[in-house]
Protein backbone atom coordinates (compact mmCIF):
# COMPACT_ATOMS: atom_id res chain seq x y z
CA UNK A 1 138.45 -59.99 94.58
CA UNK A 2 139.14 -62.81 96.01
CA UNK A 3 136.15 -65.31 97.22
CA UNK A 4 137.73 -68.83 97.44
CA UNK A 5 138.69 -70.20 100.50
CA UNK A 6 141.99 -68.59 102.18
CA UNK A 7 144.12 -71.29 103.97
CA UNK A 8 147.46 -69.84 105.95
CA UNK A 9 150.62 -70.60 105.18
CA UNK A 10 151.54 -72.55 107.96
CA UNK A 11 148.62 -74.54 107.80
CA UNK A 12 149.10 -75.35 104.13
CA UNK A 13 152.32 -76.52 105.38
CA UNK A 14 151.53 -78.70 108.05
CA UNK A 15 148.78 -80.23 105.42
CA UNK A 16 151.41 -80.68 103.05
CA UNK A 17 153.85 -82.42 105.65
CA UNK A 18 151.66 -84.80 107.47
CA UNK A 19 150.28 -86.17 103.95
CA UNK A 20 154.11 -86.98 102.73
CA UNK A 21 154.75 -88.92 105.98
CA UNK A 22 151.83 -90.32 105.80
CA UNK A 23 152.47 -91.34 102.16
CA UNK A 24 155.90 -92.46 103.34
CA UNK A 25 155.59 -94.27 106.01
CA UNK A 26 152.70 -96.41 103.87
CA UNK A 27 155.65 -96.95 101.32
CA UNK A 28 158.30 -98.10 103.71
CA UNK A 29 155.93 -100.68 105.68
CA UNK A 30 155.32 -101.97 101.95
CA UNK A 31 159.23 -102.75 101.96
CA UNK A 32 159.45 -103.66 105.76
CA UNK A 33 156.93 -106.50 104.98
CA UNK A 34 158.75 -107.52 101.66
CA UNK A 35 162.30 -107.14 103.13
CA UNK A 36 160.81 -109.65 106.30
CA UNK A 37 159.04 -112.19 104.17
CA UNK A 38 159.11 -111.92 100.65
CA UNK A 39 156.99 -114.17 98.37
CA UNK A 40 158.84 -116.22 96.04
CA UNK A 41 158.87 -120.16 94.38
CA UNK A 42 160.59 -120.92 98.20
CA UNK A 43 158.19 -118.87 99.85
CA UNK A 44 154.82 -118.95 98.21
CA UNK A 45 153.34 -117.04 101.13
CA UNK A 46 155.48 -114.16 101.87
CA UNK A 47 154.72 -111.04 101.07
CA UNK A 48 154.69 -109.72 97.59
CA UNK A 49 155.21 -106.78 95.81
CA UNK A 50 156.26 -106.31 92.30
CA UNK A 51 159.93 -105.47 91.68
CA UNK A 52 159.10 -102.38 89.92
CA UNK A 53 157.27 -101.32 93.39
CA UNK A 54 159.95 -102.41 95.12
CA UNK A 55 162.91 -100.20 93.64
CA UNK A 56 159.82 -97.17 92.85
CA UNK A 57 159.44 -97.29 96.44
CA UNK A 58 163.05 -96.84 97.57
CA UNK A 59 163.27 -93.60 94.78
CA UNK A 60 159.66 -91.84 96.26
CA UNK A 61 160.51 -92.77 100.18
CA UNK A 62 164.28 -90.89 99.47
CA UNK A 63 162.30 -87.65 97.48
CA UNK A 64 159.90 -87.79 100.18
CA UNK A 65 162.28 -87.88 102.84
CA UNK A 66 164.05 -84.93 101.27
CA UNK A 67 160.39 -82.68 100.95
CA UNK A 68 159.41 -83.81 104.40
CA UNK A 69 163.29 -81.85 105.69
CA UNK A 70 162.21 -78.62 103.15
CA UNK A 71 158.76 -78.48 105.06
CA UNK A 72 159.70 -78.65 108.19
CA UNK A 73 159.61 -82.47 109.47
């Protein structure tokens, strides 16, 4: 017996694919604004992001792009 809440398939989807876009496109305006001004000793007021965000952003926007083609986007 089943008394949870039933949510289609396709909706679960859709869910699913507007949140990784979402999440992606969040990540890749991170690194637009870095890549257009970033903050260093010659630029003290750039935009900054730590260089562990920087190259963590490249690896989730590529896994995301690939989950966002599996769902559907």
């Amino acid at each position: 017996m089943n008394t949870g809440l039933t949510i289609p398939h396709e909706v679960s989807d859709g869910i699913t694919l507007a949140t990784l876009i979402e999440g992606r496109d969040y990540l890749q305006s991170e690194l637009d604004q870095w890549n257009n001004n970033p903050k260093d000793e010659s630029n003290p007021s750039g935009y900054w992001l730590h260089p562990e965000d920087v190259v963590n952003n490249m690896n989730l926007i590529r896994a995301m792009n690939t989950l966002i083609k599996y769902y559907g986007g």
